[in-house]
N, C-alpha and C. Protein backbone atom coordinates (compact mmCIF):
# COMPACT_ATOMS: atom_id res chain seq x y z
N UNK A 1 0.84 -1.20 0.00
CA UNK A 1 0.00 0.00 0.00
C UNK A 1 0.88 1.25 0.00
N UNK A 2 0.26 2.51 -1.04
CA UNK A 2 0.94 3.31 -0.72
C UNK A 2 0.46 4.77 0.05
N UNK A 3 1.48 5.69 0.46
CA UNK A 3 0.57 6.65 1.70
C UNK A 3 -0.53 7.21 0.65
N UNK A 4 -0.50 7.03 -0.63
CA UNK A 4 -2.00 7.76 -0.97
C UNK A 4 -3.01 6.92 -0.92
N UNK A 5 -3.15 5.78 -0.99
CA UNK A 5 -4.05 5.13 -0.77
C UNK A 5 -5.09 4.77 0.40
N UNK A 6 -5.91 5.46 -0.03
CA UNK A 6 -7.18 5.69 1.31
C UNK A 6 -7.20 7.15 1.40
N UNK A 7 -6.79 7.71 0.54
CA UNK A 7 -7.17 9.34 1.00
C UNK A 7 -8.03 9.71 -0.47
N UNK A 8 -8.07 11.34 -0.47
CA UNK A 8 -9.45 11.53 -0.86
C UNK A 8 -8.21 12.17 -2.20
N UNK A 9 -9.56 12.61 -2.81
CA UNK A 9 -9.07 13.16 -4.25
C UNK A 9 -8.54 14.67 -4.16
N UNK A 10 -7.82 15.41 -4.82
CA UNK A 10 -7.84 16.60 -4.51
C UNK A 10 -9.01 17.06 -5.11
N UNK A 11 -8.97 18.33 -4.55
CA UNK A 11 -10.13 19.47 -4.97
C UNK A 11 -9.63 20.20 -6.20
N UNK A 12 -9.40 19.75 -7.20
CA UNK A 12 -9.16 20.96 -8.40
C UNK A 12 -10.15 21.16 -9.59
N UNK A 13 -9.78 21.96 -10.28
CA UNK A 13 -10.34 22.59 -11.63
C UNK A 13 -10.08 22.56 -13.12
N UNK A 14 -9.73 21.62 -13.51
CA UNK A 14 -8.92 21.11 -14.81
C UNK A 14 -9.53 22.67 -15.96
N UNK A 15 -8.56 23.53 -16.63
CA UNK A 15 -8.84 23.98 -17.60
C UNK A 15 -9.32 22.90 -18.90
N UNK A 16 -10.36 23.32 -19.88
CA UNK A 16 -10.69 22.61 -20.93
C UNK A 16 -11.02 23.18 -21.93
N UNK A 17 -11.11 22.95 -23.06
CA UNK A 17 -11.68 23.22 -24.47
C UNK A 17 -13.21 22.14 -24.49
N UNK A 18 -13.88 22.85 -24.61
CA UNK A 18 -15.14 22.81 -24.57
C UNK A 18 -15.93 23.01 -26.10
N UNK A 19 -16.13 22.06 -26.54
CA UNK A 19 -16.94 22.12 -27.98
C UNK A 19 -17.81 23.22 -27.76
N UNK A 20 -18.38 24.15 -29.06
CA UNK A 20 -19.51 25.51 -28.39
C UNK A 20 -19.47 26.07 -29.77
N UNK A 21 -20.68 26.29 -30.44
CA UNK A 21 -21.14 27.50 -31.44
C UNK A 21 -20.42 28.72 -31.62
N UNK A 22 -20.23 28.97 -30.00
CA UNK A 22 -19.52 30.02 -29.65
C UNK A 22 -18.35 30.40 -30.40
N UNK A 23 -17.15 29.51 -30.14
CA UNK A 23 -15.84 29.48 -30.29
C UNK A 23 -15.53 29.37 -32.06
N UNK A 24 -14.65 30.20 -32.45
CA UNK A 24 -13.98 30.28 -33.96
C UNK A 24 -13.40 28.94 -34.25
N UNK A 25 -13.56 28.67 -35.26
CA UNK A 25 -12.67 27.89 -35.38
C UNK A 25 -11.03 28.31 -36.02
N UNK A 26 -10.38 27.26 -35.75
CA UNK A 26 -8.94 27.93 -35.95
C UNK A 26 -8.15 26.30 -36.50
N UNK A 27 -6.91 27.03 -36.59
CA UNK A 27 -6.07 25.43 -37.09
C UNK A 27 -5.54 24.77 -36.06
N UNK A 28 -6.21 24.91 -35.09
CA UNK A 28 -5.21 23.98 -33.81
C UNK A 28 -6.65 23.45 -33.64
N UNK A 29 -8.35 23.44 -34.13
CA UNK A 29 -8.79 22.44 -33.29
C UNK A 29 -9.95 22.08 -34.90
N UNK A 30 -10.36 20.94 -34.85
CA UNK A 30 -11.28 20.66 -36.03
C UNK A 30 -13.13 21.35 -35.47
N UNK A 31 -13.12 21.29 -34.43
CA UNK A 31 -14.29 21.79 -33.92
C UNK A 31 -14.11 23.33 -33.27
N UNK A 32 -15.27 24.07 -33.95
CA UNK A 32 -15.06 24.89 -32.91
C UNK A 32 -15.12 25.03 -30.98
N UNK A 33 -14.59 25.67 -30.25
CA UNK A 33 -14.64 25.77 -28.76
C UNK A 33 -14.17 26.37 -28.33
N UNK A 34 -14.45 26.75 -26.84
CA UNK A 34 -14.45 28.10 -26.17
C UNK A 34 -13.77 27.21 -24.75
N UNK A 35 -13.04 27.81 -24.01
CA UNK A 35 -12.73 27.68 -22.47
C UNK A 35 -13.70 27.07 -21.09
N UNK A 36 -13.66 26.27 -21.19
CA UNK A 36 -14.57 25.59 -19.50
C UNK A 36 -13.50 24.68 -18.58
N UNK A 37 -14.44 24.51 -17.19
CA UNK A 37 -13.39 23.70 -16.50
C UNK A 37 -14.77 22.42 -16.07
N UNK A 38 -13.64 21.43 -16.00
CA UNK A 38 -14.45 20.31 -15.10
C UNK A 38 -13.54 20.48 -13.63
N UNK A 39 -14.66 19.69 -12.71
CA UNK A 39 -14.28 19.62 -11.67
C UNK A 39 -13.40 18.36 -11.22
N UNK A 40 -13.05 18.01 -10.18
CA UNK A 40 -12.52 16.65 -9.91
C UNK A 40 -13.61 16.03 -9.42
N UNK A 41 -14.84 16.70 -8.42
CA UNK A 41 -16.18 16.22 -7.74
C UNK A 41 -16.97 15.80 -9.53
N UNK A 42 -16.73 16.68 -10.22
CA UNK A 42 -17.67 16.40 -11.44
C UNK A 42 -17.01 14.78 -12.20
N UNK A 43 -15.57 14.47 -11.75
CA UNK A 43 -15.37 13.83 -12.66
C UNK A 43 -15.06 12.07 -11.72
N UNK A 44 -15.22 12.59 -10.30
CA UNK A 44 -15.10 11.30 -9.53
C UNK A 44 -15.99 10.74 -8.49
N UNK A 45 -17.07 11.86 -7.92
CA UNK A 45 -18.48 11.82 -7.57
C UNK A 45 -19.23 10.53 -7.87
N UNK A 46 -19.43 9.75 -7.06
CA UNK A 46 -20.74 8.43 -7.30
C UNK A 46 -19.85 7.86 -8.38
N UNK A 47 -18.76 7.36 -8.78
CA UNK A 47 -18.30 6.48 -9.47
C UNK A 47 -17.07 6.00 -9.05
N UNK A 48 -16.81 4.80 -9.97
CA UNK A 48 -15.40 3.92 -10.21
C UNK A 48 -14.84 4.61 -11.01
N UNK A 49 -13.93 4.86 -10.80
CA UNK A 49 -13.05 5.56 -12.09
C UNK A 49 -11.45 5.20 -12.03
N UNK A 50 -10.62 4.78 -13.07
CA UNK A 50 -9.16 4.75 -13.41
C UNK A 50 -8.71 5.75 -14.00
N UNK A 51 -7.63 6.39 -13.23
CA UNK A 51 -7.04 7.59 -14.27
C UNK A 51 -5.40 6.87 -14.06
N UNK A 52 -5.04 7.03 -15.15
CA UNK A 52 -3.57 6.63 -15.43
C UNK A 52 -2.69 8.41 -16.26
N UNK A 53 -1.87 8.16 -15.44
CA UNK A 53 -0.92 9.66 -15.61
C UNK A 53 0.21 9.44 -16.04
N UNK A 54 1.05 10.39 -17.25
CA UNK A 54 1.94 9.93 -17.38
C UNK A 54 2.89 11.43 -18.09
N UNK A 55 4.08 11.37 -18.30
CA UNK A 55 4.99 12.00 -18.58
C UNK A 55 4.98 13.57 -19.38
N UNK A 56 4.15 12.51 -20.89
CA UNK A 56 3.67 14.07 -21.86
C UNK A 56 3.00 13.54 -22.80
N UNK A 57 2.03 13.83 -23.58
CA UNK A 57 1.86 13.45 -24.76
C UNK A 57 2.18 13.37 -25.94
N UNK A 58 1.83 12.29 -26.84
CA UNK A 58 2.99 12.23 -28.12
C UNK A 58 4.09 11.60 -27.59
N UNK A 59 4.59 11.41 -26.68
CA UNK A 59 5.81 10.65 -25.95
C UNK A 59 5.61 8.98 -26.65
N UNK A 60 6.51 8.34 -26.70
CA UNK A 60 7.08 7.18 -27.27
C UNK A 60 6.29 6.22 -26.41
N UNK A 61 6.60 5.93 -25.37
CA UNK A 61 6.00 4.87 -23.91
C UNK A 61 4.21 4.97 -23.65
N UNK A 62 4.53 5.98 -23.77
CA UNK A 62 2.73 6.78 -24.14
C UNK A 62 1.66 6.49 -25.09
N UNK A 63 2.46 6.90 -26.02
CA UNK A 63 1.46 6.85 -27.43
C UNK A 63 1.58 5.70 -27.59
N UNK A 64 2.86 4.57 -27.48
CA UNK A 64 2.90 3.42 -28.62
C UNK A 64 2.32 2.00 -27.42
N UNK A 65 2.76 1.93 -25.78
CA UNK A 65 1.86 1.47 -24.94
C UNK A 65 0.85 2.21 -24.34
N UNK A 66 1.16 2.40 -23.42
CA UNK A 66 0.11 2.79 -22.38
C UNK A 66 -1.38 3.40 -22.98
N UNK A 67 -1.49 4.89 -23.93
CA UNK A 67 -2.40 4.91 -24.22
C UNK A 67 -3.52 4.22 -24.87
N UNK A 68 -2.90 3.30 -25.49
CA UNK A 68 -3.58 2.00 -26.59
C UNK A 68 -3.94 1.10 -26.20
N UNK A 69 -3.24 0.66 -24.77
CA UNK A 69 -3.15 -0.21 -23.81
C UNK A 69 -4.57 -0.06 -23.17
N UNK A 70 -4.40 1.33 -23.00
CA UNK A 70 -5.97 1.18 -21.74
C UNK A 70 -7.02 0.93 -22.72
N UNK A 71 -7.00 2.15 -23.96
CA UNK A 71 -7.97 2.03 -24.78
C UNK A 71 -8.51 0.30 -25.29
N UNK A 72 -7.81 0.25 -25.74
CA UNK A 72 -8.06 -1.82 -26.11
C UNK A 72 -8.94 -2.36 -25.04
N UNK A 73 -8.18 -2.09 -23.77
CA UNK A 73 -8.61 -3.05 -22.52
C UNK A 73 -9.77 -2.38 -22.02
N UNK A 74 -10.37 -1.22 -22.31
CA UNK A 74 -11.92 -0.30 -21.74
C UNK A 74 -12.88 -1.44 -21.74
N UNK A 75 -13.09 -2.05 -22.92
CA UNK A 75 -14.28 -3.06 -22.11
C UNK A 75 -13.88 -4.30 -20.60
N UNK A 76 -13.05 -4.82 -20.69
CA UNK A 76 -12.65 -5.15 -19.38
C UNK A 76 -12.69 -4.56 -18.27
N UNK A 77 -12.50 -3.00 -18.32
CA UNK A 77 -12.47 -2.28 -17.28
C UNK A 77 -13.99 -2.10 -16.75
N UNK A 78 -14.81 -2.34 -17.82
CA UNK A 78 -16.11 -1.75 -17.90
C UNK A 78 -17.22 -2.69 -17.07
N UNK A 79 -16.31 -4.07 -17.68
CA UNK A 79 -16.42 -5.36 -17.08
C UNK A 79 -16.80 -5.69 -15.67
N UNK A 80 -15.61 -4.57 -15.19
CA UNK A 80 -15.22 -4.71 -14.02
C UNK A 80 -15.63 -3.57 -12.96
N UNK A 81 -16.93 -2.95 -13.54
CA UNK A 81 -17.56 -1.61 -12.50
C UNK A 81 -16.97 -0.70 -12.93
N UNK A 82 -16.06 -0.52 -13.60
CA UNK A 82 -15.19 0.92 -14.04
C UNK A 82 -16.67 2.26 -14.52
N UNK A 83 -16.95 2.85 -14.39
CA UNK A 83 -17.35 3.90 -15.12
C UNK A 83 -16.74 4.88 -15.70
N UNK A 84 -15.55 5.17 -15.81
CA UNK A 84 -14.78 6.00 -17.02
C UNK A 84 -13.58 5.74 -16.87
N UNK A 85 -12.39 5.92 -17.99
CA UNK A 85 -11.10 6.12 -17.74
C UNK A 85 -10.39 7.00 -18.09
N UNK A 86 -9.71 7.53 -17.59
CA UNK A 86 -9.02 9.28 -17.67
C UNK A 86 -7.24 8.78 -18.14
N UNK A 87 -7.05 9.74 -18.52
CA UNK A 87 -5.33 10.23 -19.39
C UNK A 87 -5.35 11.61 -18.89
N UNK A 88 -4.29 11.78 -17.98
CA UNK A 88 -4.21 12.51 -17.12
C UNK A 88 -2.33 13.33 -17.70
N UNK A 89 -1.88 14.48 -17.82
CA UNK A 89 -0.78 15.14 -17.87
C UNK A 89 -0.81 16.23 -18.09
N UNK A 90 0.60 16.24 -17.44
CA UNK A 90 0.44 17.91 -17.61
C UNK A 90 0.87 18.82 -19.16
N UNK A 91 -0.09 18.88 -19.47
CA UNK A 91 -0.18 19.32 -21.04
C UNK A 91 -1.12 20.46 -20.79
N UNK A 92 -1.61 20.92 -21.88
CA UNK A 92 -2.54 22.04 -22.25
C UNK A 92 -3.81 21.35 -22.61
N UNK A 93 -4.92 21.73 -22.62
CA UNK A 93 -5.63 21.18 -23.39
C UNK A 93 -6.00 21.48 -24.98
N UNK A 94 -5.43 21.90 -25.23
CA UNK A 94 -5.07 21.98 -27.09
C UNK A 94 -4.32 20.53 -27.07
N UNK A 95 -3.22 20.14 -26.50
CA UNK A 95 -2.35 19.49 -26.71
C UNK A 95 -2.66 17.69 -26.37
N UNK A 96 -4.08 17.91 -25.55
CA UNK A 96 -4.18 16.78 -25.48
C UNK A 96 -5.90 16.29 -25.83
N UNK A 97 -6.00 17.15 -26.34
CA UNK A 97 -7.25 16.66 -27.38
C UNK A 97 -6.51 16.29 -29.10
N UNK A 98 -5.91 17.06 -29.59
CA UNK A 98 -4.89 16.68 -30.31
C UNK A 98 -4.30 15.40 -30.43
N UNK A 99 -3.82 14.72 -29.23
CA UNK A 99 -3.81 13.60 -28.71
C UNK A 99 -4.35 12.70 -28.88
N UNK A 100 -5.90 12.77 -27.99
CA UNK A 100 -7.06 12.07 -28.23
C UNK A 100 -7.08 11.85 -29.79
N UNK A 101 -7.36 12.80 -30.73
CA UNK A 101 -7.96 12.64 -31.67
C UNK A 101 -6.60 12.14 -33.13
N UNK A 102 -5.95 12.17 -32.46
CA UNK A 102 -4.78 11.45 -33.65
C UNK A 102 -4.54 9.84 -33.10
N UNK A 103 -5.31 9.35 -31.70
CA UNK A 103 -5.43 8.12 -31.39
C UNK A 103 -6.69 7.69 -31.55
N UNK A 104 -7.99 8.65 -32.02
CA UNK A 104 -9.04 8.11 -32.23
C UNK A 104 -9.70 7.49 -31.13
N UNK A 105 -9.78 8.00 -29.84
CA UNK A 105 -10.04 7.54 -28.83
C UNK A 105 -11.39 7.47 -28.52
N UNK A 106 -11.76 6.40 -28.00
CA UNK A 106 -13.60 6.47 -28.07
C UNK A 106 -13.80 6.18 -26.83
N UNK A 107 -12.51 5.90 -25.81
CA UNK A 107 -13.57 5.08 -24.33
C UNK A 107 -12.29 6.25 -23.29
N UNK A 108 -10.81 6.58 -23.68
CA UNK A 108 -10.33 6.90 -22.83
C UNK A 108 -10.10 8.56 -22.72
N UNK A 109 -10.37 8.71 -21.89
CA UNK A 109 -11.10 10.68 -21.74
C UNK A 109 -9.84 11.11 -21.60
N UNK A 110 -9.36 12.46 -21.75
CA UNK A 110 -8.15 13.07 -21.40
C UNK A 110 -8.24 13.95 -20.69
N UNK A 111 -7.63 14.50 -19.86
CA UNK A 111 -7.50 15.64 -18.16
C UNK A 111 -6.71 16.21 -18.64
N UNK A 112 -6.71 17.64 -19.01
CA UNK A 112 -5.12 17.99 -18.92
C UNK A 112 -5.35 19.26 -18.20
N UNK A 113 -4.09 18.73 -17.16
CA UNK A 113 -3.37 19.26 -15.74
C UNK A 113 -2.47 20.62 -16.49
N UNK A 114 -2.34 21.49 -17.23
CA UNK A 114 -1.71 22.54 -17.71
C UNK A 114 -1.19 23.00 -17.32
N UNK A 115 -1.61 23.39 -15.66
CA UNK A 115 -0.57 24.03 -14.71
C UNK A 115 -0.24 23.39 -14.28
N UNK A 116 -0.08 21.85 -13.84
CA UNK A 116 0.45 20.82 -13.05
C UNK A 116 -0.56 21.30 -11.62
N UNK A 117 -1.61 21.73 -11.26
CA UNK A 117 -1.76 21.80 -9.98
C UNK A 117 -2.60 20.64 -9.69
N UNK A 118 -3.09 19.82 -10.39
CA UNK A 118 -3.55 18.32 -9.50
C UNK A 118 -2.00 17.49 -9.71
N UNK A 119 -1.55 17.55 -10.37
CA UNK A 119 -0.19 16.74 -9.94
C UNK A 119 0.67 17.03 -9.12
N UNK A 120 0.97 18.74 -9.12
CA UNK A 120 1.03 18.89 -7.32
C UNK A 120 0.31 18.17 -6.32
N UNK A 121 -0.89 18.51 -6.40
CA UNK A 121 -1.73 17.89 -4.93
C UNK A 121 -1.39 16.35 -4.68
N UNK A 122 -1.21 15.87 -5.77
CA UNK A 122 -1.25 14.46 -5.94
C UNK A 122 0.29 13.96 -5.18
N UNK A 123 0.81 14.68 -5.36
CA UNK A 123 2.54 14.70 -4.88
C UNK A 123 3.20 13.78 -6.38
N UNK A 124 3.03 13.98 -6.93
CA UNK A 124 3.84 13.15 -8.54
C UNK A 124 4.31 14.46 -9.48
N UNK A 125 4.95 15.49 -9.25
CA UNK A 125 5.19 16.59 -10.06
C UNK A 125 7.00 16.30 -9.97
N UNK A 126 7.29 15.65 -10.93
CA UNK A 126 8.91 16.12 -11.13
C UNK A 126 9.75 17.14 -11.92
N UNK A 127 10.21 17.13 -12.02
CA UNK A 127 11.55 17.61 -12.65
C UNK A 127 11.95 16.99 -13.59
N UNK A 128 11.33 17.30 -15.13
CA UNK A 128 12.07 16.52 -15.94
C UNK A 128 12.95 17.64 -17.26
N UNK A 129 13.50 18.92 -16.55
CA UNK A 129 14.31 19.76 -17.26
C UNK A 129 15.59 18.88 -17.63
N UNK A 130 16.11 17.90 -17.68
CA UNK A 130 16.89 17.35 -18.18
C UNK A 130 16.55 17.10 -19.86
N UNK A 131 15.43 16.69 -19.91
CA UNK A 131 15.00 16.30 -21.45
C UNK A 131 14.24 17.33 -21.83
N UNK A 132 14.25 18.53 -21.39
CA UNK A 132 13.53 20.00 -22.16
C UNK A 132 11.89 20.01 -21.21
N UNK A 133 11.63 19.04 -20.58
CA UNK A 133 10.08 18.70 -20.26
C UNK A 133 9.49 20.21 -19.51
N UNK A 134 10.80 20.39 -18.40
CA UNK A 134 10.45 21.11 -17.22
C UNK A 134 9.50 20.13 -16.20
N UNK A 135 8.54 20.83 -15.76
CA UNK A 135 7.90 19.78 -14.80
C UNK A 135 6.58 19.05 -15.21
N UNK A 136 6.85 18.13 -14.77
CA UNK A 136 5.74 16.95 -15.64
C UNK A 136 5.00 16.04 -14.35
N UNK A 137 4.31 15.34 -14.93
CA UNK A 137 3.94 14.22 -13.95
C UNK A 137 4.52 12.61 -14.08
N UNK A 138 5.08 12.56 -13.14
CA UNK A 138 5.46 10.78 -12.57
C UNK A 138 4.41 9.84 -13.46
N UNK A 139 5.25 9.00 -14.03
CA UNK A 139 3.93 7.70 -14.29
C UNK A 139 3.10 7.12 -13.32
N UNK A 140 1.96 7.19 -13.07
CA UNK A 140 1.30 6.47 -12.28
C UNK A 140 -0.08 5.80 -12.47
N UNK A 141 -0.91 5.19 -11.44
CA UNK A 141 -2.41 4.91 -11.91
C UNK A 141 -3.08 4.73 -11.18
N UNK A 142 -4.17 4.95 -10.95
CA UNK A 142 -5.20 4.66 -9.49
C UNK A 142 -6.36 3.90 -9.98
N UNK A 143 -6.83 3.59 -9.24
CA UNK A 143 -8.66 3.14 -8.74
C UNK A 143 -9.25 4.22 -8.00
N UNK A 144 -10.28 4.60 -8.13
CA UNK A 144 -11.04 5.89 -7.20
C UNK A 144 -12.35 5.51 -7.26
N UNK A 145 -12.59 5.32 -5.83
CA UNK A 145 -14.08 4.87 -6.10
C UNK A 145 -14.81 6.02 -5.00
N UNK A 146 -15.68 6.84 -5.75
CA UNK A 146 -16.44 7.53 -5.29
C UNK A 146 -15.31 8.78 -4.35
N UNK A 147 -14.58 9.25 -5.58
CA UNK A 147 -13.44 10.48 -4.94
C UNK A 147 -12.28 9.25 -3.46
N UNK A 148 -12.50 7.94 -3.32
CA UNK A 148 -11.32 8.19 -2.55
C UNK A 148 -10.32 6.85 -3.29
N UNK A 149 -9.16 7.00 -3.04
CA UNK A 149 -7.78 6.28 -3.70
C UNK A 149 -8.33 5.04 -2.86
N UNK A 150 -8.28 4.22 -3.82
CA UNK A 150 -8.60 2.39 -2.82
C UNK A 150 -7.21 2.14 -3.80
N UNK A 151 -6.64 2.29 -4.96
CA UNK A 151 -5.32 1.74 -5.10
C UNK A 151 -4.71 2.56 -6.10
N UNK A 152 -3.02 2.41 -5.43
CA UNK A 152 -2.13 3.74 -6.14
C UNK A 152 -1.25 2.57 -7.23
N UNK A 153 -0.89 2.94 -7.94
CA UNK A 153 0.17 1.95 -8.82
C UNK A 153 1.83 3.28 -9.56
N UNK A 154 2.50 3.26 -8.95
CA UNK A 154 3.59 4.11 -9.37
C UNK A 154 4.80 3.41 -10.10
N UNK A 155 5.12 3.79 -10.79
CA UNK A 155 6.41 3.04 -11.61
C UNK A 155 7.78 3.80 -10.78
N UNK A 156 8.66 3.18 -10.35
CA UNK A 156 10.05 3.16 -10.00
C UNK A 156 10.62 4.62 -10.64
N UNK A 157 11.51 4.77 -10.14
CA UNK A 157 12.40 6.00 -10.74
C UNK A 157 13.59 5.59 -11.91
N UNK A 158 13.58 6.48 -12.44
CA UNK A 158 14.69 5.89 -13.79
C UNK A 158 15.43 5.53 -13.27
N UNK A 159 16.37 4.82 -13.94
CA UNK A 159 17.53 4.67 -14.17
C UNK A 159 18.58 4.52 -15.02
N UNK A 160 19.87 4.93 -15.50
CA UNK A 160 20.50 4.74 -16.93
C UNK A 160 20.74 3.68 -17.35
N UNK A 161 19.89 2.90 -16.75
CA UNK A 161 19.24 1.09 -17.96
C UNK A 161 18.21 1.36 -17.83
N UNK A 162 17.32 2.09 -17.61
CA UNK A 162 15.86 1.88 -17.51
C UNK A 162 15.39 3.92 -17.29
N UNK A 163 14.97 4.61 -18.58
CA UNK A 163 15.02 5.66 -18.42
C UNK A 163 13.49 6.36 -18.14
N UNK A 164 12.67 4.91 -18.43
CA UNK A 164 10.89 5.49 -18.85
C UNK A 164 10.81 3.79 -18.07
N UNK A 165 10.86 3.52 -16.95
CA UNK A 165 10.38 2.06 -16.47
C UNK A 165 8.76 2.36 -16.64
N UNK A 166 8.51 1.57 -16.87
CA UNK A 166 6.80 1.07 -17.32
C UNK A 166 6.59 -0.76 -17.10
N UNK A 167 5.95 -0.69 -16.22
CA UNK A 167 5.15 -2.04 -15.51
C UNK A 167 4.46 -2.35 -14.65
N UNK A 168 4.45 -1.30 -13.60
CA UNK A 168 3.44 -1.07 -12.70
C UNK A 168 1.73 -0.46 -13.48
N UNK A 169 2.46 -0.08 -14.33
CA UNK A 169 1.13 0.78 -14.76
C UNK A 169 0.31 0.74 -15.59
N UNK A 170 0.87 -1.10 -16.39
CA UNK A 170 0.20 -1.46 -17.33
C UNK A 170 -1.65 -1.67 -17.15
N UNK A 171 -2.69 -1.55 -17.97
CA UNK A 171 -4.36 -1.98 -17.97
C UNK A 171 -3.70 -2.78 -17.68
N UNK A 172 -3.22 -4.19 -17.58
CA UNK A 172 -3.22 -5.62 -17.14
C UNK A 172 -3.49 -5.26 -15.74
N UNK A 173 -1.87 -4.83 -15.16
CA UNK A 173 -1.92 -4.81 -13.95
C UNK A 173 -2.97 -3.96 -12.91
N UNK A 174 -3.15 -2.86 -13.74
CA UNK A 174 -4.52 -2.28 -13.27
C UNK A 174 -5.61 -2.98 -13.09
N UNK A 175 -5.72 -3.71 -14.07
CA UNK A 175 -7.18 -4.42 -14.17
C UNK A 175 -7.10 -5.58 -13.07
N UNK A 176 -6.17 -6.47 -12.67
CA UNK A 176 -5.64 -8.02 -11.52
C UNK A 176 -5.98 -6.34 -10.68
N UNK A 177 -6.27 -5.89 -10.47
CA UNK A 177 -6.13 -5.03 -8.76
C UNK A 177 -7.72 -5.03 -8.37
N UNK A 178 -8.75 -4.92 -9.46
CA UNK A 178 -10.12 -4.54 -9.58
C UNK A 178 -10.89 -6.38 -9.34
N UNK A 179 -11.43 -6.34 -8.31
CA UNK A 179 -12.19 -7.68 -7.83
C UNK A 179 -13.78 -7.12 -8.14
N UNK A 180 -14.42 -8.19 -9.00
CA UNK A 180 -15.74 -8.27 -9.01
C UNK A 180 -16.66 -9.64 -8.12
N UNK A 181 -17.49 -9.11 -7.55
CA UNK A 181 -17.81 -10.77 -6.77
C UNK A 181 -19.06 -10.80 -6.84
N UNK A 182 -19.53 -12.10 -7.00
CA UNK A 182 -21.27 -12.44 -6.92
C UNK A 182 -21.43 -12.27 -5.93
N UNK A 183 -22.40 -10.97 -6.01
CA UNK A 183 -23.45 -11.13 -4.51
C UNK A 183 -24.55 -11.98 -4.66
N UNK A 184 -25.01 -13.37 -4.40
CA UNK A 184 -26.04 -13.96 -4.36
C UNK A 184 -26.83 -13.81 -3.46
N UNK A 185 -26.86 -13.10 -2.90
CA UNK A 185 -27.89 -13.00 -2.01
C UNK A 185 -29.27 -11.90 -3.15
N UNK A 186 -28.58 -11.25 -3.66
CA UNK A 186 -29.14 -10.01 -4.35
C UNK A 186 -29.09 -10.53 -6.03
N UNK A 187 -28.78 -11.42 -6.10
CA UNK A 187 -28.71 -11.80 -7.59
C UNK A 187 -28.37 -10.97 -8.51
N UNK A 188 -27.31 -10.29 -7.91
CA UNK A 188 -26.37 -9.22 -9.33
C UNK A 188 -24.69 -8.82 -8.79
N UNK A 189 -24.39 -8.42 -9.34
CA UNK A 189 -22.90 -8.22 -9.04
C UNK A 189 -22.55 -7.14 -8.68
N UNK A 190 -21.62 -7.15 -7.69
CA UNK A 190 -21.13 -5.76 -7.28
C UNK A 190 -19.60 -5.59 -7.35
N UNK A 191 -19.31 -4.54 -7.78
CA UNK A 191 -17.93 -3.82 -8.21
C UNK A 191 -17.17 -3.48 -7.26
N UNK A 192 -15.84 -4.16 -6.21
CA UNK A 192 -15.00 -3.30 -5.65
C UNK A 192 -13.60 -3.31 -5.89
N UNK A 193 -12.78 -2.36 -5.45
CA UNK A 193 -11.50 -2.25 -5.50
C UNK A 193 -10.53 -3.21 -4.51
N UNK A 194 -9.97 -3.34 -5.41
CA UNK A 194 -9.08 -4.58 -4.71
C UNK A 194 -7.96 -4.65 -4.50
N UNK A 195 -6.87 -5.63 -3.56
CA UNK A 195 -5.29 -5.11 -3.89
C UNK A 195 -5.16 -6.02 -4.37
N UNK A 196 -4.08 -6.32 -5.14
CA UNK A 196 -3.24 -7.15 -5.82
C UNK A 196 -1.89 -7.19 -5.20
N UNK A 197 -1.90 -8.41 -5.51
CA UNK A 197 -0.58 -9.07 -4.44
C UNK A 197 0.99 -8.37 -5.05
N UNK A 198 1.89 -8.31 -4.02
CA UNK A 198 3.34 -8.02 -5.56
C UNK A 198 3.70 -6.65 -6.05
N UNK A 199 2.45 -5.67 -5.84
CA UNK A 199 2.49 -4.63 -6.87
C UNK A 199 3.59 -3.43 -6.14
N UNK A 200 3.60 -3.23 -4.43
CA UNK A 200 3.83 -2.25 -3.93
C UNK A 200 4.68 -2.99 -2.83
């Protein structure tokens, strides 16, 4: 277990691009849209939710696993009580709808943290001015059920054999953490978060 696990979500305000009549269109978006925010209560309130966070978008580890990874595996998740899954970094949101839509994404939503202030709260904000990044977010992944952390999944710190470690944070391993069990008494199934052995 890790110390975030069992605590609550932060309280933030994700900037967004918001589809709208309103908004011009321009060459950075195919739809027109105008400026809104979601909440974190709007986006983790009365549900299961997986958000997996990671470095930057367009990134190599990113684009060619992880994002494709979850996407593929969404019905499993869905399987499994999930009600949405989030792509979480600190990007802009120009930059990660862009994203979305050059991966054609139909099940996995994107957050983008612009100022890094939920990856502050979260405590995962590094330092990655070595490779031009400046500050980014740590790979990581949760379970959140109803705003609180039931499980954290963090990948290791580099190392010069291992510069982007990725394995903690695979949908596989996400998904072995999520227990579904027959309630027979009630003749339907109920969805909870689970640990998985090994991971932490």
């Amino acid at each position: 277990m890790t110390w975030l696990e069992k605590t609550v979500i932060p309280t933030v305000a994700f900037k967004v691009r918001v589809e709208s009549d309103l908004g011009q269109s321009n060459a950075c978006e195919i739809n027109p849209s105008i400026w809104g925010e979601i909440s974190t209560d709007e986006i983790f309130s009365n549900k299961k939710v997986v958000v997996f966070s990671l470095p930057g978008a367009f990134t190599p580890t990113c684009s060619t696993h992880q994002l494709p990874g979850f996407e593929e595996n969404a019905q499993k998740f869905y399987d499994k009580g999930v009600d949405d899954i989030y792509c979480c970094s600190v990007n802009d949101s120009f930059v990660m709808n862009a994203w979305r839509d050059a991966n054609n994404l139909k099940n996995v939503k994107v957050l983008p943290d612009g100022n890094g202030l939920f990856t502050t709260e979260m405590g995962m904000l590094i330092d990655m001015s070595a490779v031009g990044f400046n500050m980014r977010s740590k790979r990581y992944a949760m379970i959140v059920d109803d705003g609180l952390i039931t499980k954290m999944f963090i990948e290791p710190d580099s190392t010069p054999e291992d510069l982007d470690p990725y394995g903690e944070t695979t949908p596989e391993n996400v998904l072995n953490a999520i227990n579904v069990k027959e309630d027979t008494s009630e003749g339907h199934w109920t969805k909870t978060g689970g640990m998985s052995s090994g991971l932490q």
